[in-house]
C-alpha atoms as a PDB file:
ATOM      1  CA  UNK A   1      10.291  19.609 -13.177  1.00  0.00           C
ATOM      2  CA  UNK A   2       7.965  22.747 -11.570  1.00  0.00           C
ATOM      3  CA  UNK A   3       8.547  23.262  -8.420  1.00  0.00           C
ATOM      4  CA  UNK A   4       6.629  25.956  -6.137  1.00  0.00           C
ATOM      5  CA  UNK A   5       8.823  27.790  -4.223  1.00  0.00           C
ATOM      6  CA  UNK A   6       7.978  30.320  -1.431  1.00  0.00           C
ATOM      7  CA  UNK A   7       3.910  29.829  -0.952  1.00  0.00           C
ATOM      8  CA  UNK A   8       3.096  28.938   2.425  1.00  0.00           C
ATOM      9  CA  UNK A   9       1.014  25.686   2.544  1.00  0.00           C
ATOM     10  CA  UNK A  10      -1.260  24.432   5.469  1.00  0.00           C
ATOM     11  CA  UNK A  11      -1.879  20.617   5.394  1.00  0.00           C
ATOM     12  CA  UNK A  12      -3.928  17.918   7.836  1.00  0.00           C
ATOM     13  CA  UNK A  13      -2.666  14.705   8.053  1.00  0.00           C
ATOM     14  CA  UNK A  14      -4.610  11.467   8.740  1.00  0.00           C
ATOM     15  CA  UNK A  15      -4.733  12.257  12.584  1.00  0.00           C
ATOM     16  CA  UNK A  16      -6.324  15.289  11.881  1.00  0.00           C
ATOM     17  CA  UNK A  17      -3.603  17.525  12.563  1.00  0.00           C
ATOM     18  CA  UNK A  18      -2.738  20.464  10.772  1.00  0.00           C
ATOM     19  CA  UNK A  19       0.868  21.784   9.561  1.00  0.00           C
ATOM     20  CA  UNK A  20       2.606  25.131   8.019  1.00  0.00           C
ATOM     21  CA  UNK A  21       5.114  24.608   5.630  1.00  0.00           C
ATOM     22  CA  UNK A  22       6.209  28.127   4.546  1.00  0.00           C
ATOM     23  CA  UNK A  23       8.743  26.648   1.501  1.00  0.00           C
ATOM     24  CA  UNK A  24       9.117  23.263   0.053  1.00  0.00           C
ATOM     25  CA  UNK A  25      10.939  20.558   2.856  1.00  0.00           C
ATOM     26  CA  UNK A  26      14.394  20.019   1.373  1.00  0.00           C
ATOM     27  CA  UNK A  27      15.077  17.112   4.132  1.00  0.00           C
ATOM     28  CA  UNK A  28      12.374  14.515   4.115  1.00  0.00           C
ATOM     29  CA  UNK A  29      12.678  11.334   5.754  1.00  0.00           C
ATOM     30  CA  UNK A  30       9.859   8.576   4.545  1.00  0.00           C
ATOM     31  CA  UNK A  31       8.894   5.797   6.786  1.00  0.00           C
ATOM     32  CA  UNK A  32       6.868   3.515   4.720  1.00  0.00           C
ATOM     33  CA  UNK A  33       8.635   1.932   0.955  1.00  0.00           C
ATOM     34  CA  UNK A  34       5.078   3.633  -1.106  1.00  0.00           C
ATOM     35  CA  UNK A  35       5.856   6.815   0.278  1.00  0.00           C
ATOM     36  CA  UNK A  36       9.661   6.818  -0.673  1.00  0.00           C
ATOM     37  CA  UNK A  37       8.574   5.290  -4.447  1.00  0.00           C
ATOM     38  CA  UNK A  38       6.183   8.412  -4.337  1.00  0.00           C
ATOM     39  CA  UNK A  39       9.287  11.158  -3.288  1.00  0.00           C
ATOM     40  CA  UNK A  40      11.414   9.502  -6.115  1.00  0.00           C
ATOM     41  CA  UNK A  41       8.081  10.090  -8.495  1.00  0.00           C
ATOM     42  CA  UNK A  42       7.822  13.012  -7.572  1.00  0.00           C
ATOM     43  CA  UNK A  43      11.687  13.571  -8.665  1.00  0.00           C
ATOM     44  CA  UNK A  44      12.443  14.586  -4.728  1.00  0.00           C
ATOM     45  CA  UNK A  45      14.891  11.792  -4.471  1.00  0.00           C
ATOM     46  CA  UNK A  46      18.022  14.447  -4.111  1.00  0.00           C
ATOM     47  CA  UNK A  47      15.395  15.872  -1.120  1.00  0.00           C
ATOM     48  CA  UNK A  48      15.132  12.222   0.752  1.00  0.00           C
ATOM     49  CA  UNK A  49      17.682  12.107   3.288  1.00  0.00           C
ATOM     50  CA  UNK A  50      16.921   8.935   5.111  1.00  0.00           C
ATOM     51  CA  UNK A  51      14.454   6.095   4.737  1.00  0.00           C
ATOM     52  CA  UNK A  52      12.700   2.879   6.401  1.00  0.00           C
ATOM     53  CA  UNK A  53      14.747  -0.487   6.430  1.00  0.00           C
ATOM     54  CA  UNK A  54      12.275  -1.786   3.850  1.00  0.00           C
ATOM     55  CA  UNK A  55      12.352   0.936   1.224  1.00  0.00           C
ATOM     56  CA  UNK A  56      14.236  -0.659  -1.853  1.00  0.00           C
ATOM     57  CA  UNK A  57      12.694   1.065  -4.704  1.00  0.00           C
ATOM     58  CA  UNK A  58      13.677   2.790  -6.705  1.00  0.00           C
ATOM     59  CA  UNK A  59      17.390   1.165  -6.660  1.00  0.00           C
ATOM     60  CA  UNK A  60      18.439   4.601  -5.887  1.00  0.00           C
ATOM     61  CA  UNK A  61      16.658   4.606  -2.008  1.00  0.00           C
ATOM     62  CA  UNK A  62      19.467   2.211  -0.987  1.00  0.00           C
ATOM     63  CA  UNK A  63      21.924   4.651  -1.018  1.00  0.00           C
ATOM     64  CA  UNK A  64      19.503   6.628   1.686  1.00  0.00           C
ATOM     65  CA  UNK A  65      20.142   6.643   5.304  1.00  0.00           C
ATOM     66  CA  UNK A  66      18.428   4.128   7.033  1.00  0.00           C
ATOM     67  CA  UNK A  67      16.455   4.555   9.877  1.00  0.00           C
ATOM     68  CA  UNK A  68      14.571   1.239  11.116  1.00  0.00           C
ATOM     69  CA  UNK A  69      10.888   0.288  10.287  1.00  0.00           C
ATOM     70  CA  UNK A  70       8.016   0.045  12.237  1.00  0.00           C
ATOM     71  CA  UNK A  71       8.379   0.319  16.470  1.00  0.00           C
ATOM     72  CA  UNK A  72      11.868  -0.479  15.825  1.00  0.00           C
ATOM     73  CA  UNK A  73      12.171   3.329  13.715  1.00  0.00           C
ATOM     74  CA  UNK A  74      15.150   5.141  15.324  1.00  0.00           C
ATOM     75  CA  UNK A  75      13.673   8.663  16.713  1.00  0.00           C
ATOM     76  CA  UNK A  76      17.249   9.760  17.376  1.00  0.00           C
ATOM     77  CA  UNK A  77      18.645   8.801  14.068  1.00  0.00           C
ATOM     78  CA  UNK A  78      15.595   9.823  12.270  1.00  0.00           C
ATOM     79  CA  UNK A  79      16.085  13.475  14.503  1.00  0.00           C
ATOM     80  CA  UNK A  80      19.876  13.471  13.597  1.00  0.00           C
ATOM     81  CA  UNK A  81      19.369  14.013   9.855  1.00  0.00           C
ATOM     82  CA  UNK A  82      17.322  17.171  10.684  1.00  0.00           C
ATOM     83  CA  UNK A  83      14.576  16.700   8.662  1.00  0.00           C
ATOM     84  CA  UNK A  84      11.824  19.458   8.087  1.00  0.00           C
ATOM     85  CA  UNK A  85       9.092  16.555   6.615  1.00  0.00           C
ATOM     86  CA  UNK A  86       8.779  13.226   7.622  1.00  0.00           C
ATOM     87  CA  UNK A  87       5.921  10.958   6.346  1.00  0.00           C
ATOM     88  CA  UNK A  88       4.619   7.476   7.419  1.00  0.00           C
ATOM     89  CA  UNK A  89       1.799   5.037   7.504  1.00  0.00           C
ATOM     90  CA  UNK A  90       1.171   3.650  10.754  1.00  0.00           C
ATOM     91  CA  UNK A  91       3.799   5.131  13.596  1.00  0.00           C
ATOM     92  CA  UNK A  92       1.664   6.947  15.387  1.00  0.00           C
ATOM     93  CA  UNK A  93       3.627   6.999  18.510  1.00  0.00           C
ATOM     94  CA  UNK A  94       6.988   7.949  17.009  1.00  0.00           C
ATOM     95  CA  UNK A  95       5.228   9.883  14.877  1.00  0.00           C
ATOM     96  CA  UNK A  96       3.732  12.372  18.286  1.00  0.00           C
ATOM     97  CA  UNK A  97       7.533  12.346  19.606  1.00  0.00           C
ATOM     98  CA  UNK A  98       8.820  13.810  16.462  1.00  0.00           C
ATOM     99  CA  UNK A  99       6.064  16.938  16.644  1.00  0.00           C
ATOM    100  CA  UNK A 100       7.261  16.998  20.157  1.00  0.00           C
ATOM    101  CA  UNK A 101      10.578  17.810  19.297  1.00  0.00           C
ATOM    102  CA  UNK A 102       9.005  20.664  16.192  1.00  0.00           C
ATOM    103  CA  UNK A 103       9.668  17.883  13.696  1.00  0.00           C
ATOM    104  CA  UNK A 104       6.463  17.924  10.944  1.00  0.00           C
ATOM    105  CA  UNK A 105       5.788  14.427  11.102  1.00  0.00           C
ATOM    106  CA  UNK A 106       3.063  13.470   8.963  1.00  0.00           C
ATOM    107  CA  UNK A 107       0.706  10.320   9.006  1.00  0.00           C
ATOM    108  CA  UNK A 108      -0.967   9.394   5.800  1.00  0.00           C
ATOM    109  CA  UNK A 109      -2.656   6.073   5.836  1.00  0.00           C
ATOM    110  CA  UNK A 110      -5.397   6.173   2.756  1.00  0.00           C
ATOM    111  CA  UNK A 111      -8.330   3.668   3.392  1.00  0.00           C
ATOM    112  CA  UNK A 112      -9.262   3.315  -0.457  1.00  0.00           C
ATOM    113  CA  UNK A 113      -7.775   3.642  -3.636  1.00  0.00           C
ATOM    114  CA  UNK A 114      -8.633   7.461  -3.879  1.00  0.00           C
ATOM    115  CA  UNK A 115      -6.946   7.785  -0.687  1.00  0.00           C
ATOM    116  CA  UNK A 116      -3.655   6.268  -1.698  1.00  0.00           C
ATOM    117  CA  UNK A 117      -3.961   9.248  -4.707  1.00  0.00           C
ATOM    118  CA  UNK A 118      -5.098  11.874  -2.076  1.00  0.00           C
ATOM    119  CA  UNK A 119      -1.484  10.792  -0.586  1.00  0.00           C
ATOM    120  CA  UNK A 120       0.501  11.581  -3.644  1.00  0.00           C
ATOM    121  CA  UNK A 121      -1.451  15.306  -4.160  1.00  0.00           C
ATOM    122  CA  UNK A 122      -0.877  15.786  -0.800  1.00  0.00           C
ATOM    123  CA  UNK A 123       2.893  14.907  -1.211  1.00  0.00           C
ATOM    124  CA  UNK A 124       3.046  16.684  -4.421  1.00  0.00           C
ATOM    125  CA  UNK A 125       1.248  19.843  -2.604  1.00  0.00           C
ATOM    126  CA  UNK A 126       3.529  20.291   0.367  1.00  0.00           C
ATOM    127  CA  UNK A 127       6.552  19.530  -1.807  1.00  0.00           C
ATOM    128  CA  UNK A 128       6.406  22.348  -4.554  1.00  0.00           C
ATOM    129  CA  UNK A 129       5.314  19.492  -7.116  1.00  0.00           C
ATOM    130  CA  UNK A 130       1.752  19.798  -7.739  1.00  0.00           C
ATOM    131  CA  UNK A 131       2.093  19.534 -11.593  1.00  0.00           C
ATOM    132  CA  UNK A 132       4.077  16.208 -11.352  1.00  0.00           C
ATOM    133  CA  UNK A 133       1.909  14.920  -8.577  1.00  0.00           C
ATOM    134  CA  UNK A 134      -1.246  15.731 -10.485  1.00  0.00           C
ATOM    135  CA  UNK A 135       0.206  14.008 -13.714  1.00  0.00           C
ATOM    136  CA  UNK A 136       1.064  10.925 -11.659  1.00  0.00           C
ATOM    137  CA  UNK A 137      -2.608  10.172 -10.585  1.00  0.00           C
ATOM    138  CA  UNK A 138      -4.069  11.041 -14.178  1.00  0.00           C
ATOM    139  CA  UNK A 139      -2.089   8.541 -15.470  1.00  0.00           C
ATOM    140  CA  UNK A 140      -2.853   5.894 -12.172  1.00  0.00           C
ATOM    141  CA  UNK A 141      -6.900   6.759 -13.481  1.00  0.00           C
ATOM    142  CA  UNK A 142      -6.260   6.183 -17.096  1.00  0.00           C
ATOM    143  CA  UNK A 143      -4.441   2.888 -16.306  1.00  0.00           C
ATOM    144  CA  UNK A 144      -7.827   1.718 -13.995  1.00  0.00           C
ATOM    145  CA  UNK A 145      -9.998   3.093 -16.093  1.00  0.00           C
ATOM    146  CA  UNK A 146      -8.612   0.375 -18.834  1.00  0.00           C
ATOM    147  CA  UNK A 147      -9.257  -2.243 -16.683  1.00  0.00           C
ATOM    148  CA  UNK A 148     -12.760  -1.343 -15.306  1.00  0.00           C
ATOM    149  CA  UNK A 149     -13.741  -1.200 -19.016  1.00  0.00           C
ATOM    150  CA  UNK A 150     -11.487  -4.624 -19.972  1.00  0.00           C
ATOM    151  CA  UNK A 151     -13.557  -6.480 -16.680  1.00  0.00           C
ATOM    152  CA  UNK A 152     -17.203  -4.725 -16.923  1.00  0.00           C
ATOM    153  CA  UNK A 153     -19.734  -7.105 -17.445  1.00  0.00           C
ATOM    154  CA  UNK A 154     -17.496 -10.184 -16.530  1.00  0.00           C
ATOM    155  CA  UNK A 155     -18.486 -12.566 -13.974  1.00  0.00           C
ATOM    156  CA  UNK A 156     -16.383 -11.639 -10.925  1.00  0.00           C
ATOM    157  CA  UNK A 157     -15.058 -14.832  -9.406  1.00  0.00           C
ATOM    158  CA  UNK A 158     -14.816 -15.254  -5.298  1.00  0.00           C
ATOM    159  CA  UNK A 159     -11.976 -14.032  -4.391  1.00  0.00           C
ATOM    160  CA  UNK A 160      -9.900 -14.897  -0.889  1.00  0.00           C
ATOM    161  CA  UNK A 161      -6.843 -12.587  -0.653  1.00  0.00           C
ATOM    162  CA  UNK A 162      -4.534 -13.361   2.060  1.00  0.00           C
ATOM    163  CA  UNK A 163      -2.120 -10.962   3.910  1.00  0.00           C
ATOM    164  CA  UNK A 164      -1.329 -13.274   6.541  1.00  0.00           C
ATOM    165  CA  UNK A 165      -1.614 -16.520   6.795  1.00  0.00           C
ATOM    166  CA  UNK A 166       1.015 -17.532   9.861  1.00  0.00           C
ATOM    167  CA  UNK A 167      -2.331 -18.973  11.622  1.00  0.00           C
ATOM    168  CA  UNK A 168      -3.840 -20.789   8.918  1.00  0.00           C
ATOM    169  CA  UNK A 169      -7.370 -21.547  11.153  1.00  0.00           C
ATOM    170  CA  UNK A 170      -6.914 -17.393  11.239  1.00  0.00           C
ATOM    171  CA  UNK A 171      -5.530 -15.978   8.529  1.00  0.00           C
ATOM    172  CA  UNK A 172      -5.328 -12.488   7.759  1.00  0.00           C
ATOM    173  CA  UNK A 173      -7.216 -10.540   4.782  1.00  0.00           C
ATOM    174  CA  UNK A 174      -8.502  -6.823   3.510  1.00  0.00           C
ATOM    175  CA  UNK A 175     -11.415  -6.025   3.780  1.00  0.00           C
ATOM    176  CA  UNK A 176     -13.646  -4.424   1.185  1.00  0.00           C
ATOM    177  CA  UNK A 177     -13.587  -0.796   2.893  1.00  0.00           C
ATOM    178  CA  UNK A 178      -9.883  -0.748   1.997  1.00  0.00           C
ATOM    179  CA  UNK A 179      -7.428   0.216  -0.740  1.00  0.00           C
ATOM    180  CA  UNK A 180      -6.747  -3.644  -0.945  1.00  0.00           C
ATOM    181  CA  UNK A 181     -10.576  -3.983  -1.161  1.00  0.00           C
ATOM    182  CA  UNK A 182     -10.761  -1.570  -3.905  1.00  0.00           C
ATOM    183  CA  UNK A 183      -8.197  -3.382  -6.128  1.00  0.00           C
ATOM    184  CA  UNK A 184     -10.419  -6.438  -5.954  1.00  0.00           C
ATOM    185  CA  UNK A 185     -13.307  -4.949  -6.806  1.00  0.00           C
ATOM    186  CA  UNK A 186     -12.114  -2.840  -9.519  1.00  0.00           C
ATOM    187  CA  UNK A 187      -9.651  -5.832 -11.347  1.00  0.00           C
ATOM    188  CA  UNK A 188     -13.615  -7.563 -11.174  1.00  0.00           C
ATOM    189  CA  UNK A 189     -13.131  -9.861  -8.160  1.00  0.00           C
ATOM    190  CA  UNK A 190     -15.486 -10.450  -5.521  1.00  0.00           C
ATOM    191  CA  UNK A 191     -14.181 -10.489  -1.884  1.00  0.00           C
ATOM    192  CA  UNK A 192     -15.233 -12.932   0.417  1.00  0.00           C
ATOM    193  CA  UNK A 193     -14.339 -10.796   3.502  1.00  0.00           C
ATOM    194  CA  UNK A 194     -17.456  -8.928   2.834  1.00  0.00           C
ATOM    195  CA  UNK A 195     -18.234  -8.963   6.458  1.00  0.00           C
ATOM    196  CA  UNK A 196     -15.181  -7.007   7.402  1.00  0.00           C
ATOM    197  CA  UNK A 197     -15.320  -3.467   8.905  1.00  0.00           C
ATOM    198  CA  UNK A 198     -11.754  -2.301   9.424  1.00  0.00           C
ATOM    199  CA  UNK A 199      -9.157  -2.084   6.697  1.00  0.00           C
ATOM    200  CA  UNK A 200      -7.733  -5.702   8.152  1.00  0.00           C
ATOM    201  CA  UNK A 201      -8.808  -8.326  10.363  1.00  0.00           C
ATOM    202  CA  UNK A 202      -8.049 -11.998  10.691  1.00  0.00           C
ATOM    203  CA  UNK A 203     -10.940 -14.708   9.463  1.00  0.00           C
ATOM    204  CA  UNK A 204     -12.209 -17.729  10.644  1.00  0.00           C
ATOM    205  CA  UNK A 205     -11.319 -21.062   8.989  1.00  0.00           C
ATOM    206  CA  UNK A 206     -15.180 -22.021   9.200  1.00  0.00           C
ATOM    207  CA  UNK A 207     -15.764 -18.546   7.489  1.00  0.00           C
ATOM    208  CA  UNK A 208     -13.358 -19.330   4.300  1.00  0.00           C
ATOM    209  CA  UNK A 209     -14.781 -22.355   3.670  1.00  0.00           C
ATOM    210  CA  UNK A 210     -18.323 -21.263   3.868  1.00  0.00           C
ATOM    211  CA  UNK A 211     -17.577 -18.384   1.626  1.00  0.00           C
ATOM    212  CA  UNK A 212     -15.982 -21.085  -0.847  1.00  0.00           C
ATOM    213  CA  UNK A 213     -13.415 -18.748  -3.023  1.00  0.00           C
ATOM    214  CA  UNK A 214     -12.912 -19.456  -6.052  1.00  0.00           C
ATOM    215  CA  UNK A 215      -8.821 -18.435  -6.621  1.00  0.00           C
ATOM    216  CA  UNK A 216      -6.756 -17.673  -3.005  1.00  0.00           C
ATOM    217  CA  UNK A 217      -3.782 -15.021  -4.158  1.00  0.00           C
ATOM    218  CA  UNK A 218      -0.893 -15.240  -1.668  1.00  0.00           C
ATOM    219  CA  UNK A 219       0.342 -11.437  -1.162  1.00  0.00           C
ATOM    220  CA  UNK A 220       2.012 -13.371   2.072  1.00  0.00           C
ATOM    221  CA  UNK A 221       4.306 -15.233  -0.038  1.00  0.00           C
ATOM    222  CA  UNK A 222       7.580 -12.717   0.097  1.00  0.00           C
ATOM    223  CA  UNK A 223       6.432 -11.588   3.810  1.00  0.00           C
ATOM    224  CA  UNK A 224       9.475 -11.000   5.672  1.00  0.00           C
ATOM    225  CA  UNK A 225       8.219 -13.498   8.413  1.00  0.00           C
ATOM    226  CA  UNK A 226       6.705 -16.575   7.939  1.00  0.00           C
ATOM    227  CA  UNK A 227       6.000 -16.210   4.185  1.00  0.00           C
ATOM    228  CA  UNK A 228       3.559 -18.704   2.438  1.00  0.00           C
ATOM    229  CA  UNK A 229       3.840 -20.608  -0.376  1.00  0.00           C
ATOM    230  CA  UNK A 230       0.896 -22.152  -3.044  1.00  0.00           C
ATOM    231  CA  UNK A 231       2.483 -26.185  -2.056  1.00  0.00           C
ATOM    232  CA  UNK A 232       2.026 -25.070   2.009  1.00  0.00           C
ATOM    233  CA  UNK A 233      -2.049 -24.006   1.077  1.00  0.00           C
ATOM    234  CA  UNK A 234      -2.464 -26.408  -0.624  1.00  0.00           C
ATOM    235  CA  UNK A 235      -1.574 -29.023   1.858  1.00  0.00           C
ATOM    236  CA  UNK A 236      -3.105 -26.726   4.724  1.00  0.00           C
ATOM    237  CA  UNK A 237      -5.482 -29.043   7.068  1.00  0.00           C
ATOM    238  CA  UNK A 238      -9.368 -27.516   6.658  1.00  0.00           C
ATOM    239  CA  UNK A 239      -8.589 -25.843   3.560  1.00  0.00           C
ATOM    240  CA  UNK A 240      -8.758 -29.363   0.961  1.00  0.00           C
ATOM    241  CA  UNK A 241     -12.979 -28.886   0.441  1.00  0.00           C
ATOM    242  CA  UNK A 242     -12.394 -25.283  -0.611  1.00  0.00           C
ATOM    243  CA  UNK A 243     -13.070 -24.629  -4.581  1.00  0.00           C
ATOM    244  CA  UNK A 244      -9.456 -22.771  -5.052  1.00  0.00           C
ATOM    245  CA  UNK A 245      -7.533 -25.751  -3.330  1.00  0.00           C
ATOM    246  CA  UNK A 246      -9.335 -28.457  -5.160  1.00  0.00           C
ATOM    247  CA  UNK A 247      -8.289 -26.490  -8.448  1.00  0.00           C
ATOM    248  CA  UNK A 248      -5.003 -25.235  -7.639  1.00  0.00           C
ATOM    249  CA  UNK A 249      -5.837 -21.666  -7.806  1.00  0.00           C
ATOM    250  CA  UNK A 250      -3.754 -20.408  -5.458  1.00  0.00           C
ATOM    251  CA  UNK A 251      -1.472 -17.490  -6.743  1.00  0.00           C
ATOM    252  CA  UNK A 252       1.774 -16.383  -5.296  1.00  0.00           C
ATOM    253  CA  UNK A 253       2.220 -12.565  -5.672  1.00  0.00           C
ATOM    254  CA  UNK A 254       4.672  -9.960  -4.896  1.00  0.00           C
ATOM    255  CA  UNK A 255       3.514  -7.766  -1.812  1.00  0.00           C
ATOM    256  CA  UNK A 256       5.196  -4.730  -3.374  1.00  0.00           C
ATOM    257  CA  UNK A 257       2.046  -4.141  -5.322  1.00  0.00           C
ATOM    258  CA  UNK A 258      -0.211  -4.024  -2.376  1.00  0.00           C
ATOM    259  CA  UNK A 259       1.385  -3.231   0.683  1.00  0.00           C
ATOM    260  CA  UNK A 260       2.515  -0.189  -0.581  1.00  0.00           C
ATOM    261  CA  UNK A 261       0.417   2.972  -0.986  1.00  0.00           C
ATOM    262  CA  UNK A 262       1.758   4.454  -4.210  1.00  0.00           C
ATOM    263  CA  UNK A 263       1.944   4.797  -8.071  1.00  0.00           C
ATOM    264  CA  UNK A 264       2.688   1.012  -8.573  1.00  0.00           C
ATOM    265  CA  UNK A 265      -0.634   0.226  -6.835  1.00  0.00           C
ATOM    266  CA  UNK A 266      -2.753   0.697 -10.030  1.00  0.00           C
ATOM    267  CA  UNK A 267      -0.205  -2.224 -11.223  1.00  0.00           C
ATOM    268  CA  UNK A 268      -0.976  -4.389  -8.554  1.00  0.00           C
ATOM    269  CA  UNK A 269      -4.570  -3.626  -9.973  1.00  0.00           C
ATOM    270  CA  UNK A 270      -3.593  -5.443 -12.970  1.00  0.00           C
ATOM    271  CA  UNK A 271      -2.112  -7.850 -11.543  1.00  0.00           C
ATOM    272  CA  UNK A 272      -5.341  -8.817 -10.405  1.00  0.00           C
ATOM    273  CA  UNK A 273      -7.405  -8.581 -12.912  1.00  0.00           C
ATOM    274  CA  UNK A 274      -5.322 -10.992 -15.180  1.00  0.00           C
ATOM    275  CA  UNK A 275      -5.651 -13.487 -12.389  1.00  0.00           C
ATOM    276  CA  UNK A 276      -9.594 -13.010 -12.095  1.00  0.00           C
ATOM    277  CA  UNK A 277      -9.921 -12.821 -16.023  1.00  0.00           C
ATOM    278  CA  UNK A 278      -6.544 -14.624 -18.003  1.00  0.00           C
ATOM    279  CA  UNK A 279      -9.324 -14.942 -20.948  1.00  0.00           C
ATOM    280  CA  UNK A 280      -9.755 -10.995 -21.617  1.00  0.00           C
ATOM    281  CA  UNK A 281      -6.013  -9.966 -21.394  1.00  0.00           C
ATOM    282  CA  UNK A 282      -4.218 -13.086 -23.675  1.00  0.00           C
END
């Protein structure tokens, strides 16, 4: 593997704020599982020194330090493996006490699909491993590419995807200005959330019915808390009128593949598109 060594490299992160890196970080702490699959992609896995509670791929990021998840993150233990990068998704907050103590703490939270590869450049950039980044989202395009042409033309069917569905008169979705969003669209699904601005956002029972979708996928079903199954939806009080219930269309799938901004993404793509369209990839 290439690796740049030396170049100085000025980055801005997704809060707009801008850091020197005068070598390569050779102690990175990630704080989100797609960022750690990315380091290990990226062949950095002898540079990760610690990562989030939920990072379990590769099988090699178990024998990493770990540091929490979310609010419950350790800044202490996260600051007592000295790192010189640390990346996440969404802790903002820990995220400002780490620059505060001269840690580079980087957030990267992509809102679409080119995003999510903007993420591993970036990664790639700072790191020293441009060439192995750069190969890494050539092959991610190739891979949608296939399935745009497999789907094109096909009729896309309504599509419900749930992220949440703990309130079931409320459940949680993506939106189509989204990463999750783009998978839909590009496995040749149609998402009923059209209406949604923001990445995420609950929606109304009355709303799920009215939009009538055609196959419900369940990337709640592994959630750590309160994970749904296809027997619970199916049984769910409201939900018997709607066109995916009546059939049975309601597909469990793992949230690895969505959840997670990295190379196994364009999998989760796939995923998706044999769901939508079981006829075109038998």
């Amino acid at each position: 593997m290439s690796v740049r060594t030396g170049v100085p490299v000025n980055v801005q992160d997704d809060l707009g704020r801008t850091f020197r890196f005068d070598a390569p970080p050779k102690r990175i702490v990630s704080l989100t599982p797609g960022y750690t699959e990315t380091l290990f992609a990226l062949g950095l896995g002898d540079r990760v020194v610690g990562v989030d509670d939920y990072s379990d791929f590769p099988p090699e990021a178990a024998s990493k330090a770990k540091v929490g998840s979310g609010q419950y993150a350790g800044l202490e233990r996260i600051v007592s493996l000295q790192p010189d990068l640390v990346v996440a998704l969404v802790e903002q907050d820990l995220m400002d006490s780490l620059v505060a103590r001269g840690v580079p703490a980087l957030r990267l939270f992509p809102n679409d699909l080119d995003g999510v590869m903007h993420s591993i450049l970036l990664l790639g950039e700072i790191t020293g491993t441009e060439q192995r980044a750069q190969q890494i989202v050539d092959d991610m395009k190739r891979k949608i590419e296939r399935v745009q042409n497999l789907v094109r033309g096909l009729r896309p069917p309504r599509v419900f995807l749930e992220l949440d569905g703990t309130d079931p008169a409320r459940p949680f979705t993506s939106g189509p200005h989204s990463f999750i969003g783009d998978m839909i669209r590009i496995a040749g699904g149609w998402n009923i959330a059209q209406g949604i601005r923001t990445s995420s956002s609950q929606m109304s029972l009355e709303a799920v019915v009215a939009a009538d979708p055609e196959i419900i996928v369940l990337s709640d079903a592994k959630n750590p808390v309160n994970p749904q199954t296809r027997e619970a939806v199916l049984r769910r009080r409201g939900w018997s009128g709607i066109t995916a219930v009546r059939k049975g269309a309601v597909i469990q799938v793992d949230n690895v593949f969505f959840f997670r901004p990295g190379l196994r993404i364009v999998d989760g793509v796939e995923m998706l598109a044999r769901i939508f369209h079981p006829e075109t990839f038998q």
